[in-house]
Protein backbone atom coordinates (compact mmCIF):
# COMPACT_ATOMS: atom_id res chain seq x y z
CA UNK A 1 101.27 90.70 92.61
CA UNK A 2 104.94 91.12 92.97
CA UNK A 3 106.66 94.26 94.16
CA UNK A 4 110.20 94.67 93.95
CA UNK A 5 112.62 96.07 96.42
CA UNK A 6 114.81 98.58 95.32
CA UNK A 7 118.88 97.20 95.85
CA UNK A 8 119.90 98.04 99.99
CA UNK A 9 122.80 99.26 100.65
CA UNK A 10 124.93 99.43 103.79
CA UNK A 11 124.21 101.57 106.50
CA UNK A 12 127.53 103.42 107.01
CA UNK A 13 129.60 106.72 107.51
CA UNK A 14 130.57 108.99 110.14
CA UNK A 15 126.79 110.28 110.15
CA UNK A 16 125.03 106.50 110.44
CA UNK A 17 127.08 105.73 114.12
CA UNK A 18 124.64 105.39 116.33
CA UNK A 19 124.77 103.47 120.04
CA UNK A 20 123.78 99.74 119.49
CA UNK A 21 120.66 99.44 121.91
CA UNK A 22 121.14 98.46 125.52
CA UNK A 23 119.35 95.28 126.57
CA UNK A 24 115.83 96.09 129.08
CA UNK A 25 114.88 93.95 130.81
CA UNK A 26 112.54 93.85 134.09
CA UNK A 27 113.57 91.95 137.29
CA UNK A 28 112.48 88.54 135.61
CA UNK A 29 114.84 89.32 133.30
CA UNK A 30 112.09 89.43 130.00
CA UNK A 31 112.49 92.38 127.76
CA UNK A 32 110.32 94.96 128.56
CA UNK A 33 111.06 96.76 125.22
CA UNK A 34 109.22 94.91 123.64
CA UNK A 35 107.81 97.81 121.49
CA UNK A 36 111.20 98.48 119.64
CA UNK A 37 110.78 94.57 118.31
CA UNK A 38 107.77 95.70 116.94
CA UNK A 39 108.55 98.86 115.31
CA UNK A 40 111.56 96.95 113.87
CA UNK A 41 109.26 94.37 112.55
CA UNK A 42 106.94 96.61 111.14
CA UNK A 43 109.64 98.27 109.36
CA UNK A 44 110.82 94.70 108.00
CA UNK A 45 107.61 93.97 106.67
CA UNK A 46 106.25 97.79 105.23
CA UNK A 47 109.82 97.83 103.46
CA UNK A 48 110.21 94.12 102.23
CA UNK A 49 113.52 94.06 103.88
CA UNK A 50 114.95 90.85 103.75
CA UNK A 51 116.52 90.75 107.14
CA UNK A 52 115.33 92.17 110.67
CA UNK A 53 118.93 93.72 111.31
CA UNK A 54 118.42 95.69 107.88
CA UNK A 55 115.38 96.76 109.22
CA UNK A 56 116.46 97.88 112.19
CA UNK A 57 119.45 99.70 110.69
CA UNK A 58 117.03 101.83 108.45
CA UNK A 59 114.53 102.30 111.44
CA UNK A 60 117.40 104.04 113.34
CA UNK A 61 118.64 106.05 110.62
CA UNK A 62 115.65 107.28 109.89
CA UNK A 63 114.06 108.11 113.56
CA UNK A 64 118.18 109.84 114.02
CA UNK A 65 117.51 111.89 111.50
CA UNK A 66 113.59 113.00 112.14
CA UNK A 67 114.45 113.56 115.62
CA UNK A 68 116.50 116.54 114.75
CA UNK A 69 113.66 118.13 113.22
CA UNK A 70 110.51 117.79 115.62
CA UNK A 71 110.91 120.03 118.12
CA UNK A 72 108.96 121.26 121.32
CA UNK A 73 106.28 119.64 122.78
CA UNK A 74 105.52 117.28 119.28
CA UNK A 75 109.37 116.13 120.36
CA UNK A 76 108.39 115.29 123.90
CA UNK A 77 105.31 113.68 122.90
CA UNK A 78 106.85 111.38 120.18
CA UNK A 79 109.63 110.20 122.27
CA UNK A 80 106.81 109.11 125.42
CA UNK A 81 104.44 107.79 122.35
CA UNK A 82 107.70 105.33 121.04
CA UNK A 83 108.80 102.22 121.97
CA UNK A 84 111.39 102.80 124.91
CA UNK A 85 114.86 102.40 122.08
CA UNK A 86 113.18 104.10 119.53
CA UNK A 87 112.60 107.48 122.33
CA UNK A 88 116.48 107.12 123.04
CA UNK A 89 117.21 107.52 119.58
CA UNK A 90 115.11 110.49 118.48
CA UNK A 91 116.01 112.34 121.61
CA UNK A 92 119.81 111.91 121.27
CA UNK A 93 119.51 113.68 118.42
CA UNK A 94 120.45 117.86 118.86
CA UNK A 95 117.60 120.00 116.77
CA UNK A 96 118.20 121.31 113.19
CA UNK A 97 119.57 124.70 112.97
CA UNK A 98 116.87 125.26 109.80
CA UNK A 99 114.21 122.70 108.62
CA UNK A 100 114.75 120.72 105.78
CA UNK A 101 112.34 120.45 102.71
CA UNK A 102 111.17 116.34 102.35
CA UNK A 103 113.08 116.27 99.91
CA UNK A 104 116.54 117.15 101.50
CA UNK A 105 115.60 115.37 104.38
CA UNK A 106 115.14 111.79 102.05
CA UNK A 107 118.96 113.48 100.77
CA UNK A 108 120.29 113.50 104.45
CA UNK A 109 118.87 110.37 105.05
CA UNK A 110 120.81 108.59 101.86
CA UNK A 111 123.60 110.12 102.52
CA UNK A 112 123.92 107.91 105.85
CA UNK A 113 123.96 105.05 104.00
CA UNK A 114 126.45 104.11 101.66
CA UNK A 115 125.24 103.94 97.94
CA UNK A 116 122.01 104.84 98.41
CA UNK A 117 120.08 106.80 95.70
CA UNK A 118 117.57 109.28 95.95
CA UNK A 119 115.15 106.37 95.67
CA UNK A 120 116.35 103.71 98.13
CA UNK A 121 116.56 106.81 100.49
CA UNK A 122 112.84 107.48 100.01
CA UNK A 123 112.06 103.89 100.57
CA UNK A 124 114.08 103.44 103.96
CA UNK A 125 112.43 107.02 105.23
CA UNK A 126 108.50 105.68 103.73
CA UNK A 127 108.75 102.14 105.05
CA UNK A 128 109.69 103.79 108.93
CA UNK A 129 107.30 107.02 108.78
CA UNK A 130 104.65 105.70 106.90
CA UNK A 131 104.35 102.74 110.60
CA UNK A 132 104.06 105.94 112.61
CA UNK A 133 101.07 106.76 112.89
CA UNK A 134 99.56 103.11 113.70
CA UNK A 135 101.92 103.56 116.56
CA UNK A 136 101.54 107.32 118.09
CA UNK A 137 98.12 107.93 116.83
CA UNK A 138 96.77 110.36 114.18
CA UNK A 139 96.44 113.42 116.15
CA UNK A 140 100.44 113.24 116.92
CA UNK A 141 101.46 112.58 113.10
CA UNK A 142 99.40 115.79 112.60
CA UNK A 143 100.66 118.33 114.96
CA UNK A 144 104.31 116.74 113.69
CA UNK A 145 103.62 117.15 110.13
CA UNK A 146 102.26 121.04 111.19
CA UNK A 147 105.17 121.87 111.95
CA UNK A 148 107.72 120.59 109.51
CA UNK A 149 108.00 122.02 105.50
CA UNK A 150 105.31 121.13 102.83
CA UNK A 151 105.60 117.52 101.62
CA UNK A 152 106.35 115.39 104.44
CA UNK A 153 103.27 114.12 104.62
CA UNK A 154 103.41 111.67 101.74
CA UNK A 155 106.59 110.10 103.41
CA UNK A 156 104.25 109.55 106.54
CA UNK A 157 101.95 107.63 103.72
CA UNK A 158 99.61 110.46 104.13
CA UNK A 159 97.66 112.53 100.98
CA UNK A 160 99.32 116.21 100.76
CA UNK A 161 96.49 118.42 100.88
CA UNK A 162 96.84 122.16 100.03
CA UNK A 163 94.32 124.50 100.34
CA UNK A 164 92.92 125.98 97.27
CA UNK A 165 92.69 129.72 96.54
């Protein structure tokens, strides 16, 4: 079976700046962030991107953007449950004045990179929330997705379940 890969475009604008990461490494001089590799590569390979910097452009864009909107403790905990690049980057981020439906968050998200549609947008944010949970654990998705709007948990490759009545 083949699955195609919507077009990617750049990662630009004023709101895609972000730091480039800073090097870790222990006294031996190996990387200890070893974890960001990881996340990156998961990214690569959930979103069929075709190259690892891609993938960790999108990963960054993504985690900027969801950083502004988990807040409190759920904040605190995601950043220690990350890889040590991936904390830097949600915590740089300053917290949304008012949450944002899924669906204007995917908007936010393509508007930090030039050309993106709706669609491409929704594939960047799916192919970096959707590795989350394999990473912090179930119980932390949860408590996140408890506190944001109703349908973020399909982007976290999660089943939306409402209550019936």
């Amino acid at each position: 079976m083949t699955t195609l890969t919507p077009d990617r475009p750049a990662v630009t604008g004023p709101d895609s700046t972000l730091p480039p990461p800073r090097p870790v490494t222990d006294p031996a001089g190996r990387g200890r962030d070893d974890g960001w590799r990881e996340l990156v590569d998961a990214v690569r390979e959930s979103g069929q991107y075709p190259t690892r910097a891609e993938a960790e452009s999108v990963t960054r864009v993504v985690l900027s953007a969801l950083g502004g909107h988990v807040v409190g403790d759920e904040r605190v905990d995601l950043a220690r449950a990350l890889p040590e690049e991936a904390a830097r980057v949600i915590a740089a981020q300053v917290p949304a004045t008012r949450a944002l439906t899924a669906a204007e968050f995917v908007d936010s998200v393509a508007r930090r990179v030039e050309g993106a549609s709706p669609a491409t947008a929704r594939w960047d944010v799916s192919s970096v929330l959707s590795v989350l949970p394999d990473l912090v654990g179930d119980a932390l998705v949860t408590r996140i997705l408890a506190q944001l709007p109703p349908g973020y948990a399909l982007l976290f490759g999660r089943a939306e379940l409402t209550p019936v009545g």
